[in-house]
C-alpha atoms as a PDB file:
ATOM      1  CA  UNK A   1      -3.931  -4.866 -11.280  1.00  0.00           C
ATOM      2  CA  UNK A   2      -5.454  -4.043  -7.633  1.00  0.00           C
ATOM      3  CA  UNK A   3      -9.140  -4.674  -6.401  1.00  0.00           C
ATOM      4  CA  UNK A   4     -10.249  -2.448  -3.461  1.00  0.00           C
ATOM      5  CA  UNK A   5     -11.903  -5.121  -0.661  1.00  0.00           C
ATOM      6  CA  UNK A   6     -15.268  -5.074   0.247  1.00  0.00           C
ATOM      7  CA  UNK A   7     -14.146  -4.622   4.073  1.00  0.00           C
ATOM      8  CA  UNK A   8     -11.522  -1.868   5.574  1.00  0.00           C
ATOM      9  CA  UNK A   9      -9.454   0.947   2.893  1.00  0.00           C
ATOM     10  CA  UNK A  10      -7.049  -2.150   1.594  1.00  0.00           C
ATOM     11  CA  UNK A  11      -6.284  -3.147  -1.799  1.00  0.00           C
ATOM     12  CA  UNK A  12      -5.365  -6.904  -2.807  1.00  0.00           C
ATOM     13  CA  UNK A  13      -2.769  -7.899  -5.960  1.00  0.00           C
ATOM     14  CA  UNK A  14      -5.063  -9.526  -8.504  1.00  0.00           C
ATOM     15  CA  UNK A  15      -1.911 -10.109 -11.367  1.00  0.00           C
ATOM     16  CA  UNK A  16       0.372  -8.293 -12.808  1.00  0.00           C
ATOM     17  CA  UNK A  17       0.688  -6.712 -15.862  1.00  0.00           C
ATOM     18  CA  UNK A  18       3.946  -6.199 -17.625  1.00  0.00           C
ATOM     19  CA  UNK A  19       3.829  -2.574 -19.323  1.00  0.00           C
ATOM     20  CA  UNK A  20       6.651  -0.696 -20.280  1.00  0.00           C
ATOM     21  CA  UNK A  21       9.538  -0.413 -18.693  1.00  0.00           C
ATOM     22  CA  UNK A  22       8.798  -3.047 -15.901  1.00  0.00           C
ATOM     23  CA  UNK A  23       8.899  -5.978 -18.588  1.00  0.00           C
ATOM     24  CA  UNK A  24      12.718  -5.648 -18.811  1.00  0.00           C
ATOM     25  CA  UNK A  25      12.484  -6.303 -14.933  1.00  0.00           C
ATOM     26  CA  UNK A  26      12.243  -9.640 -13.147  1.00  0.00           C
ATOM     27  CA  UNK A  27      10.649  -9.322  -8.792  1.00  0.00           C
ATOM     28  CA  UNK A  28      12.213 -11.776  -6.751  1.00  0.00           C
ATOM     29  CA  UNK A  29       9.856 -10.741  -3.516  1.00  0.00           C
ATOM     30  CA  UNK A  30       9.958  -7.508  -3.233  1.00  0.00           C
ATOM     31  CA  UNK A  31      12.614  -6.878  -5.003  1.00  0.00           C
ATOM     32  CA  UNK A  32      13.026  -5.832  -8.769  1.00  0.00           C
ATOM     33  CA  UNK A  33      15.856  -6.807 -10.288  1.00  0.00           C
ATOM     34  CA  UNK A  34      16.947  -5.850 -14.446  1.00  0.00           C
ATOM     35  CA  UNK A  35      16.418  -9.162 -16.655  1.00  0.00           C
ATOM     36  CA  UNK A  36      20.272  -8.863 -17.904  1.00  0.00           C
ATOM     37  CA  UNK A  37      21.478  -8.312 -14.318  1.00  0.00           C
ATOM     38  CA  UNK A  38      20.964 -12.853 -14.333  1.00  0.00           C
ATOM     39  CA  UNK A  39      22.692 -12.884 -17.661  1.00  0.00           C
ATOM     40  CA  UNK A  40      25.516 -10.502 -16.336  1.00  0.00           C
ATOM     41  CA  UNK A  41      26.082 -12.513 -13.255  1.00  0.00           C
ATOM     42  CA  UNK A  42      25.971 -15.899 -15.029  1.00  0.00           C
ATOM     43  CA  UNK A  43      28.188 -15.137 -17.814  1.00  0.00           C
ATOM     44  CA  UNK A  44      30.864 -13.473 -15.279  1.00  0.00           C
ATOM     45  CA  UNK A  45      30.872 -16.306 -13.099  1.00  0.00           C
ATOM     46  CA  UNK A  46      31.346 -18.774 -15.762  1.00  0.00           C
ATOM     47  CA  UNK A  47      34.120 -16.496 -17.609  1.00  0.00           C
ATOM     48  CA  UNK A  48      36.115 -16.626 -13.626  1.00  0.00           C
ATOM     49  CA  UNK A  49      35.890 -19.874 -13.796  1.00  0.00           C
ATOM     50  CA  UNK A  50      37.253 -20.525 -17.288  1.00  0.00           C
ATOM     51  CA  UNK A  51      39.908 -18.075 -16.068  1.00  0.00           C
ATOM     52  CA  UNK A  52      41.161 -19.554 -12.782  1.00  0.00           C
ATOM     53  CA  UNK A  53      40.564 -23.098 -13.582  1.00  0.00           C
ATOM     54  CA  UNK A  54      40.667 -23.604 -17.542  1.00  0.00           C
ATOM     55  CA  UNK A  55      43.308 -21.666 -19.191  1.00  0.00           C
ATOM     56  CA  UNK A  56      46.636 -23.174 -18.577  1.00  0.00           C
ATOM     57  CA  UNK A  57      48.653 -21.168 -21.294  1.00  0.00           C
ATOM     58  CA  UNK A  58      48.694 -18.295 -23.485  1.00  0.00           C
ATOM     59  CA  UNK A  59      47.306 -19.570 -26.990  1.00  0.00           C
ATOM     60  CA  UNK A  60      45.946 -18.353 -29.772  1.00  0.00           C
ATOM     61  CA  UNK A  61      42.673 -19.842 -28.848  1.00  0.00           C
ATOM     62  CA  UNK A  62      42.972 -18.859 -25.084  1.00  0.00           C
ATOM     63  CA  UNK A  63      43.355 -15.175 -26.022  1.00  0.00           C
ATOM     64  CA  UNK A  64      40.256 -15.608 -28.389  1.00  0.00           C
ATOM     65  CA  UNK A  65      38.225 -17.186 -25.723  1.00  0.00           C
ATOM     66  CA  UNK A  66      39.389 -14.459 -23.044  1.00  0.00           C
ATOM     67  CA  UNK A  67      38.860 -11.441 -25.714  1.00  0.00           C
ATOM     68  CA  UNK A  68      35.354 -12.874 -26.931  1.00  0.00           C
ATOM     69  CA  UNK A  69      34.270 -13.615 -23.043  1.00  0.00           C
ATOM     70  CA  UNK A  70      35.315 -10.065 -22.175  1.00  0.00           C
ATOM     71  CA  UNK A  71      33.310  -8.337 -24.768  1.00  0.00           C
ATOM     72  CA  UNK A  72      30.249 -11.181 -23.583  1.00  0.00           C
ATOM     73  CA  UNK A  73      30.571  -9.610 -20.438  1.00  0.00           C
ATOM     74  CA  UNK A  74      30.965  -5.935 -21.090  1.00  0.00           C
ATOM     75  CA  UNK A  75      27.738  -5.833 -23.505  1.00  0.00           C
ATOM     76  CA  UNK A  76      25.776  -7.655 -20.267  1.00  0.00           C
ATOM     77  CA  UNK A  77      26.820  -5.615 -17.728  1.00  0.00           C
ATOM     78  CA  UNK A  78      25.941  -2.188 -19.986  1.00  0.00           C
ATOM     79  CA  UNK A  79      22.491  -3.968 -20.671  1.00  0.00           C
ATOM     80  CA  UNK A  80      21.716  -4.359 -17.479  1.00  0.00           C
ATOM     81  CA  UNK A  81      22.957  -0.880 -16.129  1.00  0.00           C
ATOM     82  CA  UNK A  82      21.101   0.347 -19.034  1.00  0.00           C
ATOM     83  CA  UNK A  83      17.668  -0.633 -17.279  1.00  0.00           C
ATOM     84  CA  UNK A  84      19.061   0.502 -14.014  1.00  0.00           C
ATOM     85  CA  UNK A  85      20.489  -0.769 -10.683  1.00  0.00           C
END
């Protein structure tokens, strides 16, 4: 919501209001960024590190963990391209 000041043409930011499509957005300054892109970014960067530091062998519980995190991260990453960027 704007309000037009008293002085001059200019218009000051009085709050915002989350309609629509912009409440499955997050602004970090002036930039608007999807609420899943976090999630997407998170979740890959833990599921690298589980990768290159974590699994030592081939398991049946290693391949569950690498199947499961790569469906995690697939499902986050289409969310977030979903709402665009």
């Amino acid at each position: 919501m704007v309000k037009k000041q008293d002085v001059g043409d200019d218009y000051l930011l009085v709050g915002e209001v989350k309609i629509g499509v912009l409440r499955h957005f997050v602004k970090l300054g002036r930039l608007l960024f999807p609420r899943y892109f976090f999630y997407a970014v998170f979740s890959t960067t833990l599921y690298l590190i589980y990768l290159l530091l974590f699994m030592q062998s081939l398991t049946q519980e290693t391949v569950f963990i690498t199947v499961f995190g790569a469906i995690v991260l697939a499902i986050f990453w289409m969310k977030q391209h979903a709402y665009g960027l």
